[in-house]
N, C-alpha and C. Protein backbone atom coordinates (compact mmCIF):
# COMPACT_ATOMS: atom_id res chain seq x y z
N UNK A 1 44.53 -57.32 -287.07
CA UNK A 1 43.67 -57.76 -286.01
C UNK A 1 42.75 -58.84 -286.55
N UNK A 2 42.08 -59.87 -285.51
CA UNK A 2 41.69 -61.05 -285.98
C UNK A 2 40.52 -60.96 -285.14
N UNK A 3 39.00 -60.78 -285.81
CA UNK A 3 37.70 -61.10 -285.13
C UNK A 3 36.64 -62.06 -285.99
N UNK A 4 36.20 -63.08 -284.87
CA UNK A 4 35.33 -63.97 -284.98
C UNK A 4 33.82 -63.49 -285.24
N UNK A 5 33.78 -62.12 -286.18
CA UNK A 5 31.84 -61.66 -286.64
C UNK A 5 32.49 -60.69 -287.65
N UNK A 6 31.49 -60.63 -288.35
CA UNK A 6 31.50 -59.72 -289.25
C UNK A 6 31.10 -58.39 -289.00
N UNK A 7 30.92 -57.18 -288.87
CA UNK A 7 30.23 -55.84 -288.92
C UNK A 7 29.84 -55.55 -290.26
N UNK A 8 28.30 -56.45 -290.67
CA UNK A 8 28.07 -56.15 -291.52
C UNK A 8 27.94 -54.69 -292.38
N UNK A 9 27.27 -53.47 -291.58
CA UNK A 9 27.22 -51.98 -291.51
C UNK A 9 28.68 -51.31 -291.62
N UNK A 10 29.26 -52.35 -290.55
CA UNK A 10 30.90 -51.49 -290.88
C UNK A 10 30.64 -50.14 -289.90
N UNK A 11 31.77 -50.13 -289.39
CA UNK A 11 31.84 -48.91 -288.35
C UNK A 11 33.29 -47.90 -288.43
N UNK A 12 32.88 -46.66 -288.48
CA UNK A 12 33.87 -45.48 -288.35
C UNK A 12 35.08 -45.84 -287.85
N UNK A 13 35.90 -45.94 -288.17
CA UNK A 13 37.54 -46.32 -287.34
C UNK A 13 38.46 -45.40 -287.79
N UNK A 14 39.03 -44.56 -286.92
CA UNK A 14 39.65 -43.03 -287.89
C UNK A 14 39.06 -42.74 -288.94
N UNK A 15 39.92 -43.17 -290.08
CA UNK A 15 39.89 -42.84 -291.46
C UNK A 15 38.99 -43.87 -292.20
N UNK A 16 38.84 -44.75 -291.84
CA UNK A 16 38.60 -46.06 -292.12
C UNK A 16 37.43 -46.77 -291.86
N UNK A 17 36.45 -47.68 -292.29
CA UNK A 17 35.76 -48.83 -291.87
C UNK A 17 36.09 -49.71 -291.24
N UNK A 18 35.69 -50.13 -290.32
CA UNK A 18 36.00 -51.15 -289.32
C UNK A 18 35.01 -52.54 -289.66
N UNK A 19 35.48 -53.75 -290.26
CA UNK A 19 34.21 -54.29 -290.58
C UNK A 19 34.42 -55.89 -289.75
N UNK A 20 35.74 -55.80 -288.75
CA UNK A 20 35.67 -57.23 -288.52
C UNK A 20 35.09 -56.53 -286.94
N UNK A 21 34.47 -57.86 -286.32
CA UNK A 21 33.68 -57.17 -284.52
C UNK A 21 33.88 -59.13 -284.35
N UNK A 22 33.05 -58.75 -283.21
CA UNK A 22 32.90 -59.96 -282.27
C UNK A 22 34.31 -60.09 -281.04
N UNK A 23 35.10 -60.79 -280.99
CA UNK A 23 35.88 -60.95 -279.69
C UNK A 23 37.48 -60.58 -281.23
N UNK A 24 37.60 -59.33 -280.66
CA UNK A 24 39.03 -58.88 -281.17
C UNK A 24 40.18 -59.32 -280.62
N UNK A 25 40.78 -59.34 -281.58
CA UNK A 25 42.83 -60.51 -280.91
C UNK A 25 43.66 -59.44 -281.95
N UNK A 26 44.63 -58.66 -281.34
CA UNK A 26 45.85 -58.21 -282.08
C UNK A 26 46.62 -59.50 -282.08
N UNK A 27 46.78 -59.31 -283.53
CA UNK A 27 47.80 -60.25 -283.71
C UNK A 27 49.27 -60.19 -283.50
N UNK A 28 49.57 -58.86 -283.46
CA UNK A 28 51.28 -58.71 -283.44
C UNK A 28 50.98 -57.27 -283.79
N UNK A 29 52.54 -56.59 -283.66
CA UNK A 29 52.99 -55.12 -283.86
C UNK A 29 54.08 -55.20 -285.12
N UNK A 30 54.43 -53.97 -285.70
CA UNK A 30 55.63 -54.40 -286.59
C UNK A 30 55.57 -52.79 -287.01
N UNK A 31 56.92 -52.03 -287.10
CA UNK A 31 57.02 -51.02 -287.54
C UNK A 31 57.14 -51.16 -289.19
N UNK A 32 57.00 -50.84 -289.81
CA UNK A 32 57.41 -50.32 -291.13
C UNK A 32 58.77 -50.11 -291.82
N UNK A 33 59.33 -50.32 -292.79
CA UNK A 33 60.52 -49.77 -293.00
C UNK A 33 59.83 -49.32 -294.63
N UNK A 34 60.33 -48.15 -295.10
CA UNK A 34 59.71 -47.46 -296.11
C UNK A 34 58.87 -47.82 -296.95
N UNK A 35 58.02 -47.91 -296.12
CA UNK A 35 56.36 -48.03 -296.29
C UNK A 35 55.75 -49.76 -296.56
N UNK A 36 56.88 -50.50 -296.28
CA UNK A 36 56.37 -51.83 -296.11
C UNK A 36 56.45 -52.78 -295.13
N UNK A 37 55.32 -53.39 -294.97
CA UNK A 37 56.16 -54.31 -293.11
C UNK A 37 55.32 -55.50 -294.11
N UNK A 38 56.26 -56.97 -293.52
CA UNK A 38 55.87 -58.14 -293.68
C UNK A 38 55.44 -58.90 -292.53
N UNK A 39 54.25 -59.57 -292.34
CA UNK A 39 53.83 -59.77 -290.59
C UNK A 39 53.32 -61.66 -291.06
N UNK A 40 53.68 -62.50 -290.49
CA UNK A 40 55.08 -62.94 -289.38
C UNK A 40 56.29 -62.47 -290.23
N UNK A 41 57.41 -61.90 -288.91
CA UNK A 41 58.89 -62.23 -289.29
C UNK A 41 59.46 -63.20 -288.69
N UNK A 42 61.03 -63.16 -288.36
CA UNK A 42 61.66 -63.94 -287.66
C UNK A 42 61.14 -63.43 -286.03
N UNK A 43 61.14 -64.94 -285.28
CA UNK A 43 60.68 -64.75 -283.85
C UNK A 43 58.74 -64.35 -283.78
N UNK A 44 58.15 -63.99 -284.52
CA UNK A 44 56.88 -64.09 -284.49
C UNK A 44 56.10 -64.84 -284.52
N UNK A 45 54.86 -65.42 -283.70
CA UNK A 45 54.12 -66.61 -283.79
C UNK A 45 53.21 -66.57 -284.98
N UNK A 46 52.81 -66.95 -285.33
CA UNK A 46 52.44 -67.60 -286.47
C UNK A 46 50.94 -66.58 -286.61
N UNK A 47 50.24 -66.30 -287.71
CA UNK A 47 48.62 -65.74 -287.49
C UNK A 47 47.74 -66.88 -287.08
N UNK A 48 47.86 -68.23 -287.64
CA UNK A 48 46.92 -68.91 -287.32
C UNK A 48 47.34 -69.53 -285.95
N UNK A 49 48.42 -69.63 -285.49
CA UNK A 49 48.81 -69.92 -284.31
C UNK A 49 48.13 -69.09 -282.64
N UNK A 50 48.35 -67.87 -283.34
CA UNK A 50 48.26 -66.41 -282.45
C UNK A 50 46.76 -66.03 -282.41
N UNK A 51 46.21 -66.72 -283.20
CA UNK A 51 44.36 -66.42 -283.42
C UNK A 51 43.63 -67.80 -283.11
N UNK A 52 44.16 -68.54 -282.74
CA UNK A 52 43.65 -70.23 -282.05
C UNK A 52 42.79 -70.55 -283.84
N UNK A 53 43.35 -70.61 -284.50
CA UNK A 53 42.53 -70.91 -285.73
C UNK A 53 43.15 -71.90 -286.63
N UNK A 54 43.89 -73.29 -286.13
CA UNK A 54 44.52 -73.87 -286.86
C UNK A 54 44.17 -74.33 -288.31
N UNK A 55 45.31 -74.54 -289.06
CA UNK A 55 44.67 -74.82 -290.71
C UNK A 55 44.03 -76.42 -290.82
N UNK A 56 43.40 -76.41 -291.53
CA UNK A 56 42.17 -77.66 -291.26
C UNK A 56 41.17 -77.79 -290.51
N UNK A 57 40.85 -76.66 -289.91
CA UNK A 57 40.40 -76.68 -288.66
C UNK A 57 38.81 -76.17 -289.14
N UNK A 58 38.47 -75.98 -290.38
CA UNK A 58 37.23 -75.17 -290.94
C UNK A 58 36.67 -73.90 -290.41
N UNK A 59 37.83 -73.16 -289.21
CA UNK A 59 36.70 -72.35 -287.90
C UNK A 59 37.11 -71.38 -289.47
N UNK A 60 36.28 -70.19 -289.37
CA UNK A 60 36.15 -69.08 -289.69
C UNK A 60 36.83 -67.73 -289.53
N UNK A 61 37.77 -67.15 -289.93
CA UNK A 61 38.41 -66.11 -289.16
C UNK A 61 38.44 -64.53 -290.04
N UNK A 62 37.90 -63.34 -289.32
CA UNK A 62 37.88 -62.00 -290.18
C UNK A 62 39.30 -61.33 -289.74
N UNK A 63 39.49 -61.08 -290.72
CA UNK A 63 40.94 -60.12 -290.52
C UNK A 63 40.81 -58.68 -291.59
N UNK A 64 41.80 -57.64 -290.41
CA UNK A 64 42.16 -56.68 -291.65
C UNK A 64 43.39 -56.02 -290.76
N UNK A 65 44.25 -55.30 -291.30
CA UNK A 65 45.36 -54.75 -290.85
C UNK A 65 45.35 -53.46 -290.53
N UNK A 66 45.01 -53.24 -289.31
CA UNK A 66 45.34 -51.48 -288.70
C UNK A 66 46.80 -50.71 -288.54
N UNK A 67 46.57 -49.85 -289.01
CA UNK A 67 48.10 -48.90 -289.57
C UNK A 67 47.68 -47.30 -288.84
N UNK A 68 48.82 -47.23 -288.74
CA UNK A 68 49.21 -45.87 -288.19
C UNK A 68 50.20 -44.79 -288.51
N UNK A 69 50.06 -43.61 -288.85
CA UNK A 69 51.17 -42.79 -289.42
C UNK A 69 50.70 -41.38 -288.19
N UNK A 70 51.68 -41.04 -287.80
CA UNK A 70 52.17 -39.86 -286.74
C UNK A 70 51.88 -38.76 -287.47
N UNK A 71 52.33 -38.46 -288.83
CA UNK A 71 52.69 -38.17 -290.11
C UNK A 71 51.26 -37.04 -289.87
N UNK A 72 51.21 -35.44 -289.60
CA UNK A 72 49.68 -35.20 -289.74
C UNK A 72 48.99 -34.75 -290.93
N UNK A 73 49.92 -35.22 -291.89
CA UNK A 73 49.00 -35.13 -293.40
C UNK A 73 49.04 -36.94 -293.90
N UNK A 74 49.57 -37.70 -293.41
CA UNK A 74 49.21 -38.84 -293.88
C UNK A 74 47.59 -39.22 -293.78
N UNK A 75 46.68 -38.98 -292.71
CA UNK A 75 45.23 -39.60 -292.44
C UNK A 75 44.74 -38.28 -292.00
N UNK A 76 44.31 -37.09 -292.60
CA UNK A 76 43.59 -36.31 -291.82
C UNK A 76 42.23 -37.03 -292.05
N UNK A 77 41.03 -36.85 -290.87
CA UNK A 77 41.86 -35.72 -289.67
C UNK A 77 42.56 -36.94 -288.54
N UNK A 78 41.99 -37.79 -288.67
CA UNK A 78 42.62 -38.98 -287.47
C UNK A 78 44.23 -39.16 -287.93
N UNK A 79 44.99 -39.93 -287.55
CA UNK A 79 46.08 -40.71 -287.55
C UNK A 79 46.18 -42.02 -287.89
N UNK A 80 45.17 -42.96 -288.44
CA UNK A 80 44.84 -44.23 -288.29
C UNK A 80 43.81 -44.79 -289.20
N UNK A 81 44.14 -46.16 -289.65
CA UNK A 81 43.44 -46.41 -290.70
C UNK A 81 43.29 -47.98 -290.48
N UNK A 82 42.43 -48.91 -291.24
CA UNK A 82 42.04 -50.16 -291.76
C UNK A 82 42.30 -50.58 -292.88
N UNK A 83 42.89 -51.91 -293.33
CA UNK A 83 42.73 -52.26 -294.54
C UNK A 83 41.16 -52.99 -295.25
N UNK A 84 41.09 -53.31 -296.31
CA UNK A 84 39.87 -53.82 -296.60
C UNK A 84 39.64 -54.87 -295.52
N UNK A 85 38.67 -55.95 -295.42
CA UNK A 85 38.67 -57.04 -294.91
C UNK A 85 39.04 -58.28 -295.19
N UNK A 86 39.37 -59.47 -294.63
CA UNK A 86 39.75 -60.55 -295.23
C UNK A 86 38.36 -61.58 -294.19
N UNK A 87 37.87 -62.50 -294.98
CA UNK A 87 37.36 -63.82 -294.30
C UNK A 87 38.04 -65.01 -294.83
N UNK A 88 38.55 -65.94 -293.78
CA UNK A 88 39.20 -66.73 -294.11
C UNK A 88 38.89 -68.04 -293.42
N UNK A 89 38.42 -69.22 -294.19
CA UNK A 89 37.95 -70.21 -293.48
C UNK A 89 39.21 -71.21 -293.61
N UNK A 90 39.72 -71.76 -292.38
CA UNK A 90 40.93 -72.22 -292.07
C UNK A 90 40.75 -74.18 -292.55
């Protein structure tokens, strides 16, 4: 997911910290195949395409990757998690 603010405090998200806020954009879906997904594949638009954030463009963009496992010992007690954060000035 791709948001334009930071959550400096960081907020509860299942398992996880939630630290990007402001106007949220999923970027895409992608299942997993044993325990790794690569995001763009074939047929996927682009991240900087899909987040209006072209390269050269200096805008600012927070990212981190939300994951999910069904799995009910993968994330007790939720199902769902965050990766660290990324800021990325384009």
């Amino acid at each position: 997911m791709k948001g334009d603010d930071d959550v400096a405090s960081g907020l509860v998200f299942g398992d996880g910290v939630r630290c990007v806020g402001g106007n949220l954009i999923r970027l895409g879906t992608l299942l997993s195949t044993a325990g790794s997904a690569t995001y763009p594949g074939p047929g996927n638009v682009s991240v900087s395409t899909r987040g209006a954030t072209p390269p050269g463009s200096g805008l600012t963009a927070r990212y981190q990757v939300y994951f999910r496992n069904a799995a009910a010992g993968f994330c007790p007690p939720a199902s769902f998690n965050v990766s660290n954060g990324w800021r990325l000035v384009w």
